[in-house]
Protein backbone atom coordinates (compact mmCIF):
# COMPACT_ATOMS: atom_id res chain seq x y z
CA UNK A 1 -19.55 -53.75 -37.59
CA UNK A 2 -23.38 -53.40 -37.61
CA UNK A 3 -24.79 -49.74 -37.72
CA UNK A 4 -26.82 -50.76 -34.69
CA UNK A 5 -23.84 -52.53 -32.30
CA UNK A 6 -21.66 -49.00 -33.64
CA UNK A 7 -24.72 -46.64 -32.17
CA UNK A 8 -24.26 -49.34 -28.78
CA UNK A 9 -20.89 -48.46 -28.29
CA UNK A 10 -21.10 -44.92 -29.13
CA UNK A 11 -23.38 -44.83 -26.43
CA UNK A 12 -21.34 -46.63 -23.51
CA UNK A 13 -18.74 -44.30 -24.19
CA UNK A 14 -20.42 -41.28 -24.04
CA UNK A 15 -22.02 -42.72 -20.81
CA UNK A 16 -18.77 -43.03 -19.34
CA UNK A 17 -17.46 -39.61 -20.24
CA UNK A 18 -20.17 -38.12 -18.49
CA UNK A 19 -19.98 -39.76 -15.29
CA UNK A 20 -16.63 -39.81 -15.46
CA UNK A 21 -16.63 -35.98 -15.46
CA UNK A 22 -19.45 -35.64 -13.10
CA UNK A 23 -17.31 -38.19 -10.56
CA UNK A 24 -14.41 -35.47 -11.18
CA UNK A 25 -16.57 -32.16 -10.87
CA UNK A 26 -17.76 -34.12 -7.15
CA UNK A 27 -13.96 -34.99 -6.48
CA UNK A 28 -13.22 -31.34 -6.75
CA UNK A 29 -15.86 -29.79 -4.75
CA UNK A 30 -15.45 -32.11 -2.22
CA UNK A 31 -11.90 -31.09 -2.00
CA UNK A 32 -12.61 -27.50 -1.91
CA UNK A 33 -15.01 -27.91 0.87
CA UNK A 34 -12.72 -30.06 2.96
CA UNK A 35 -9.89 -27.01 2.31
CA UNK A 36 -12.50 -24.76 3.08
CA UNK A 37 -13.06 -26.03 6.35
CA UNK A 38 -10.18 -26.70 7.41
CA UNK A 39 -7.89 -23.81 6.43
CA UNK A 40 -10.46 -21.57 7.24
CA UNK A 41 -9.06 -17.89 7.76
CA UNK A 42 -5.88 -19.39 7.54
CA UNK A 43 -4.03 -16.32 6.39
CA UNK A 44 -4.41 -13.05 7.86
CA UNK A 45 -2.53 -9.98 6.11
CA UNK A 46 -2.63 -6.35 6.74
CA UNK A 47 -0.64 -4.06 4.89
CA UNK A 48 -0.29 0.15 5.35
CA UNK A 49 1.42 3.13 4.82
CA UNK A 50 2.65 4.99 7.45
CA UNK A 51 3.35 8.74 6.84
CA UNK A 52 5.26 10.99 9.66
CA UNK A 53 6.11 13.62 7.52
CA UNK A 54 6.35 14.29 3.19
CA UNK A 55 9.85 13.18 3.68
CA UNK A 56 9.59 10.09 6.22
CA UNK A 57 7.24 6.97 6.59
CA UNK A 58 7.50 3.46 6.53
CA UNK A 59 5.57 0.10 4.80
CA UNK A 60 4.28 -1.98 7.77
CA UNK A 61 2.62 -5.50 6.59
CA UNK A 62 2.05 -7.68 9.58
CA UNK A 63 1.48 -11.72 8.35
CA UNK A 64 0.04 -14.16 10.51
CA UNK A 65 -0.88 -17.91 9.13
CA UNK A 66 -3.00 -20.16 10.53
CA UNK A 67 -1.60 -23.19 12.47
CA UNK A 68 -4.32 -24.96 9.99
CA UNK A 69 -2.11 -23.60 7.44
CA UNK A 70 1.44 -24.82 8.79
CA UNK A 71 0.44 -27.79 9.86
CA UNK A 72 -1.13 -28.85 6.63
CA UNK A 73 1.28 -27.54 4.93
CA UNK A 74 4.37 -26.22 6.77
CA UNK A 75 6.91 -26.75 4.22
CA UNK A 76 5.69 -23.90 1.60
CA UNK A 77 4.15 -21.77 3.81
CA UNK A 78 8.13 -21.06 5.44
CA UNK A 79 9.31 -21.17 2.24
CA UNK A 80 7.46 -17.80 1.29
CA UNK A 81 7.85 -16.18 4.47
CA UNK A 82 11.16 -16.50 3.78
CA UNK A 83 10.61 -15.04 0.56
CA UNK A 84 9.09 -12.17 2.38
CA UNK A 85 11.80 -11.48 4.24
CA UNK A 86 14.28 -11.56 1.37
CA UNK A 87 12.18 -9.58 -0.80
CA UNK A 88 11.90 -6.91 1.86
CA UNK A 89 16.21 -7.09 2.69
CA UNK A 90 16.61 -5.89 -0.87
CA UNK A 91 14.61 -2.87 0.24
CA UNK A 92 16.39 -1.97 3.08
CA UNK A 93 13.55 -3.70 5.16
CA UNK A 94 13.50 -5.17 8.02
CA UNK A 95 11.49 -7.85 9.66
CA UNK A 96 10.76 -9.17 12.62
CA UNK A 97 9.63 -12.90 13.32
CA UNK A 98 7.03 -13.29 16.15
CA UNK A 99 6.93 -16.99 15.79
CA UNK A 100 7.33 -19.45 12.99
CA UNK A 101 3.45 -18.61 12.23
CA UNK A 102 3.82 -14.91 12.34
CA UNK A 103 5.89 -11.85 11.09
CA UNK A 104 6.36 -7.98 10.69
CA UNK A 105 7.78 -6.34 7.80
CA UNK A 106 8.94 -2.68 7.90
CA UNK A 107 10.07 -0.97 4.78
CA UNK A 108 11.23 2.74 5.10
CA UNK A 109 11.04 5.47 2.76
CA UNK A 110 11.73 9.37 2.33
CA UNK A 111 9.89 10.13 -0.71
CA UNK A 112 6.36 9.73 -2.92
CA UNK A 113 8.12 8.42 -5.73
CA UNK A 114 10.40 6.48 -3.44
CA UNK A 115 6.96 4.72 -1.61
CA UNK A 116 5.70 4.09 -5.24
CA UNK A 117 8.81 2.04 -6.40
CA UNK A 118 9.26 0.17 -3.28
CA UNK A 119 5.90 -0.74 -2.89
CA UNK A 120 5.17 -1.87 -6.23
CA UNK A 121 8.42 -3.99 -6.56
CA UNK A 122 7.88 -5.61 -3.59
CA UNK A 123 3.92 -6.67 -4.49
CA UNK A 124 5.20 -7.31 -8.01
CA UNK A 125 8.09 -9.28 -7.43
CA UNK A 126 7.80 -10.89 -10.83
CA UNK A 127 7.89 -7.66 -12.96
CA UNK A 128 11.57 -6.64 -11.58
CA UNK A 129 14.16 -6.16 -14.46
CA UNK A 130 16.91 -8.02 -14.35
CA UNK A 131 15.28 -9.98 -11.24
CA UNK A 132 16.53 -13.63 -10.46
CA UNK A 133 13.87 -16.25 -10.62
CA UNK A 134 14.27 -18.52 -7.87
CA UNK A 135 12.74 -21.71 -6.04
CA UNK A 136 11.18 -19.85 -3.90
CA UNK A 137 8.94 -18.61 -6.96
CA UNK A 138 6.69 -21.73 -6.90
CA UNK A 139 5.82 -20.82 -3.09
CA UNK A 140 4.71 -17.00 -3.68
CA UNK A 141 1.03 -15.93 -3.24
CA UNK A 142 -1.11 -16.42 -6.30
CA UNK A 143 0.63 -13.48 -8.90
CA UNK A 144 -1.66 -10.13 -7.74
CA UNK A 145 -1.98 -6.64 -9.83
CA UNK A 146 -1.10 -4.66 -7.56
CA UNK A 147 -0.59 -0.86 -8.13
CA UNK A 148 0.38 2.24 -5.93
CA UNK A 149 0.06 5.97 -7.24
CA UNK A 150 0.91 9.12 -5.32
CA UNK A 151 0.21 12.61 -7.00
CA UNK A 152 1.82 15.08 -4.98
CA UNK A 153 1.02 19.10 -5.69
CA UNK A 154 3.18 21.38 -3.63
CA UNK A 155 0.88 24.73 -2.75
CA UNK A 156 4.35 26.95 -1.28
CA UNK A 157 3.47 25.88 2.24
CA UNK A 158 1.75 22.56 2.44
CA UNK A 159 1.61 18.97 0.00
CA UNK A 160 -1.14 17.66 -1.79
CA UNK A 161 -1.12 14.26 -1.84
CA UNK A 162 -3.57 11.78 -4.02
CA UNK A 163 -3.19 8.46 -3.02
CA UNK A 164 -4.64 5.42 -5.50
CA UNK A 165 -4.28 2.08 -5.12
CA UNK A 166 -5.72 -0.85 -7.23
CA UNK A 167 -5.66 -4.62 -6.72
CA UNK A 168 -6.75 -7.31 -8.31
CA UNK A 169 -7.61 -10.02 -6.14
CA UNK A 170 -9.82 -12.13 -8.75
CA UNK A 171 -6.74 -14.84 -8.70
CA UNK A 172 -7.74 -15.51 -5.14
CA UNK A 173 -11.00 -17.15 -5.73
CA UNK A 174 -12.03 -20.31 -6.67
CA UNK A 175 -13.87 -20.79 -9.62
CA UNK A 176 -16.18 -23.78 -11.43
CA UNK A 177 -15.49 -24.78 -14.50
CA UNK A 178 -18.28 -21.55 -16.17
CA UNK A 179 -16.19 -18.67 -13.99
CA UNK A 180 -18.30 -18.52 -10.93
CA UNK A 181 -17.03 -18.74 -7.68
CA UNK A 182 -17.55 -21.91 -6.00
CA UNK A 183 -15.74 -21.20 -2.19
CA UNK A 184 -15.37 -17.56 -1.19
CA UNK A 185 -11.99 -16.91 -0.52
CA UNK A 186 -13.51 -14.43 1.92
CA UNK A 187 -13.20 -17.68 4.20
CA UNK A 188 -9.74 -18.45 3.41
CA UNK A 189 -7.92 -15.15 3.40
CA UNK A 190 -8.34 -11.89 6.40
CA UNK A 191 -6.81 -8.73 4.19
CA UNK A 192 -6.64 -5.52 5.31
CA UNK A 193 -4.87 -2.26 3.86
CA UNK A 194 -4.28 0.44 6.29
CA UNK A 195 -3.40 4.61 5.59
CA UNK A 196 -2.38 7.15 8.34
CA UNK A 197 -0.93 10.32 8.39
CA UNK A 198 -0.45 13.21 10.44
CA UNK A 199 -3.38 15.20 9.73
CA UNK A 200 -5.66 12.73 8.74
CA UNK A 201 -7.03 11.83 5.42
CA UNK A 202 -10.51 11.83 2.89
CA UNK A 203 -11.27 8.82 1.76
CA UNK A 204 -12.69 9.45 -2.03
CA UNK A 205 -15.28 6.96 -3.87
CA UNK A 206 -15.60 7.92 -7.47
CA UNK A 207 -14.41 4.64 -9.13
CA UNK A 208 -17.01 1.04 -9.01
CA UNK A 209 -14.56 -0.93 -7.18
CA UNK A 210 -13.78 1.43 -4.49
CA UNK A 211 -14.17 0.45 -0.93
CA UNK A 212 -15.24 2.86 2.11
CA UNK A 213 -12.88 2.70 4.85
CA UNK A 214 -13.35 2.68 8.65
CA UNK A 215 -11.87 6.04 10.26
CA UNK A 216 -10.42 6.04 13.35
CA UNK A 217 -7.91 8.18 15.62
CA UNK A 218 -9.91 11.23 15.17
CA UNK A 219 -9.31 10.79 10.86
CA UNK A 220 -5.80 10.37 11.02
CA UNK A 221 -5.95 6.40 10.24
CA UNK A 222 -8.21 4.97 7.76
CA UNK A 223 -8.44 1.21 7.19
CA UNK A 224 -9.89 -0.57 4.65
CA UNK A 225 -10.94 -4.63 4.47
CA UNK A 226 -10.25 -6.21 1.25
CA UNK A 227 -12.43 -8.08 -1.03
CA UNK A 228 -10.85 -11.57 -1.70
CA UNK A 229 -11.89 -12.49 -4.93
CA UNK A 230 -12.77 -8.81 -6.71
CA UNK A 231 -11.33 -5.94 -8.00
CA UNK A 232 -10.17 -3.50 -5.12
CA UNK A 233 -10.00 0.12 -5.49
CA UNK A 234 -8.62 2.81 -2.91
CA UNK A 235 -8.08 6.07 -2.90
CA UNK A 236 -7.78 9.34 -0.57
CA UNK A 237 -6.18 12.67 -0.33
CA UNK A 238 -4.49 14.12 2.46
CA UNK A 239 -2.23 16.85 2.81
CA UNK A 240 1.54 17.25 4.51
CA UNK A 241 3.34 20.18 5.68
CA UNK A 242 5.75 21.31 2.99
CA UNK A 243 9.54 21.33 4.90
CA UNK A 244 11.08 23.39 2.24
CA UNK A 245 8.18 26.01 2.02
CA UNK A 246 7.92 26.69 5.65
CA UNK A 247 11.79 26.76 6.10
CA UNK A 248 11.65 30.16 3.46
CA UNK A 249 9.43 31.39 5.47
CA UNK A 250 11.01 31.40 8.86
CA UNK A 251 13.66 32.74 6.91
CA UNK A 252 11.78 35.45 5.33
CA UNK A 253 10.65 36.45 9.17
CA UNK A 254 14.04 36.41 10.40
CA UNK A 255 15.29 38.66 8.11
CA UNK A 256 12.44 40.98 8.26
CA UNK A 257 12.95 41.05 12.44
CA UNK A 258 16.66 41.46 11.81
CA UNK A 259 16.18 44.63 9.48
CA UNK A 260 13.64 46.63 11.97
CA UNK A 261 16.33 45.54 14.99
CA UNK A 262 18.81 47.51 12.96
CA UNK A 263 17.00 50.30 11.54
CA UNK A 264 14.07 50.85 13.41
CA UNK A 265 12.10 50.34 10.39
CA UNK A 266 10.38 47.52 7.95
CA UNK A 267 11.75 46.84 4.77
CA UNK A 268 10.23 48.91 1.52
CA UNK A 269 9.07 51.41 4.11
CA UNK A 270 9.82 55.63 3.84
CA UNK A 271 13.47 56.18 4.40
CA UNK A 272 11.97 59.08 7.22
CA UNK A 273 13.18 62.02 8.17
CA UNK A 274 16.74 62.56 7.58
CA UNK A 275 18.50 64.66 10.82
CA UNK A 276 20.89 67.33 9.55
CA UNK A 277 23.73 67.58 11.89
CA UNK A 278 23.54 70.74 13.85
CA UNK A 279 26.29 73.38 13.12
CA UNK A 280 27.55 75.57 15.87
CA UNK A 281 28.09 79.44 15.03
CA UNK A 282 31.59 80.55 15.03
CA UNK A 283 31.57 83.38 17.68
CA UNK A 284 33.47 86.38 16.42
CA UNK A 285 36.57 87.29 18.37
CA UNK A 286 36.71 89.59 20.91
CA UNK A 287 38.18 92.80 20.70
């Protein structure tokens, strides 16, 4: 073959390559767009943490798709409720279907390190040991990092508590081909993540990815809207009445009460004056 018909048909198929990939770089922004549009805010997800006492609280997550969602798909999106709701059995959750679009999940527990495990096995279903892998897998949400800490520091009468949280919601987005995002999932997804407790909580903002929340019920409840898409970080301390601390010292009172009842006195005080019993004089007989 000629040097010059060679160079021809290196050319045509270079040609082709390149509109061939520009034709599929269109084809896939026109299908984002179309998904954009029509599954917009399709899923809406708010998760929290619920803390009545050190020992008592509960994981709420309420989930509500988009009929945009079910309809276009319907199939899946059941499939991974149902998922949800087996994931949060194995718990001892419970959940509660609104309708075939919407659901609430409650998972109870009675300790920090209790809330840690729970939480992170149910966000991390993948990381379980020993865990099953079933058909249900293909259906989950796009695999998350998801972590929960809780540092608690018990001060004889009251709790400590640090709360962290970090999640990585990168997997969310849609990206071109060079890493940058092409739809905001911002459109797509409605996340929130929700703390209360009794006494109310600070929300703290030391780290880059850390979000400021929106306070409400007079600091007991702070709420903060996730970042589809980014790296989220959360984190806030609040404090808990220690049960254990302030049971020793009722009991400390009672006794002290108790003692003074009985001898008129407080303990480690001066034993007082000590009465000597009087002693009649023997009257000599008469004569």
């Amino acid at each position: 073959m000629k040097p010059a018909l060679l160079g021809k048909s290196k050319s045509k198929i270079h040609f082709r390559r390149v509109i061939s990939s520009v034709l599929g770089r269109f084809r896939m922004l026109w299908l984002i767009v179309v998904a954009a549009l029509l599954l917009s805010g399709c899923v809406k997800y708010d998760a929290g943490v619920n803390f009545e006492s050190q020992h008592r609280g509960e994981i709420v997550q309420h989930i509500k798709l988009g009929e945009q969602l079910t309809s276009f798909s319907s199939s899946p999106a059941q499939e991974w409720l149902d998922s949800v709701e087996r994931r949060a059995r194995q718990l001892q959750g419970k959940t509660k279907r609104l309708s075939d679009q919407e659901m609430i999940v409650t998972i109870p527990f009675s300790s920090g390190a209790e809330l840690e495990s729970k939480f992170n096995e149910f966000f991390n279903p993948g990381v379980q040991k020993g865990a099953k892998q079933t058909k249900s897998a293909a259906v989950d949400l796009p695999q998350l990092n998801s972590q929960l800490s809780l540092t608690q520091s018990n001060l004889l009468f009251f709790v400590r508590n640090w709360f962290s949280y970090d999640l990585d919601l990168r997997s969310l987005g849609v990206l071109s081909s060079n890493g940058s995002v092409v739809v905001s999932p911002g459109s797509l997804f409605d996340l929130e993540f929700s703390l209360k407790t009794p006494w109310g909580a600070k929300s703290v903002q030391k780290s880059d990815n850390a979000i400021s929340p929106v306070i409400s019920e007079q600091g007991q409840t702070l709420v903060w809207t996730l970042k589809p898409g980014e790296l989220n970080h959360l984190e806030a301390v609040f404090w808990l009445p220690s049960p254990l601390g302030i049971g020793t010292l009722f009991i400390a009172l009672f006794v002290v009460v108790g003692f003074y009842l009985k001898y008129k006195r407080l303990p480690g005080s001066g034993a007082g004056s000590v009465q000597q019993p009087a002693l009649s004089k023997a009257r000599a007989p008469s004569l």
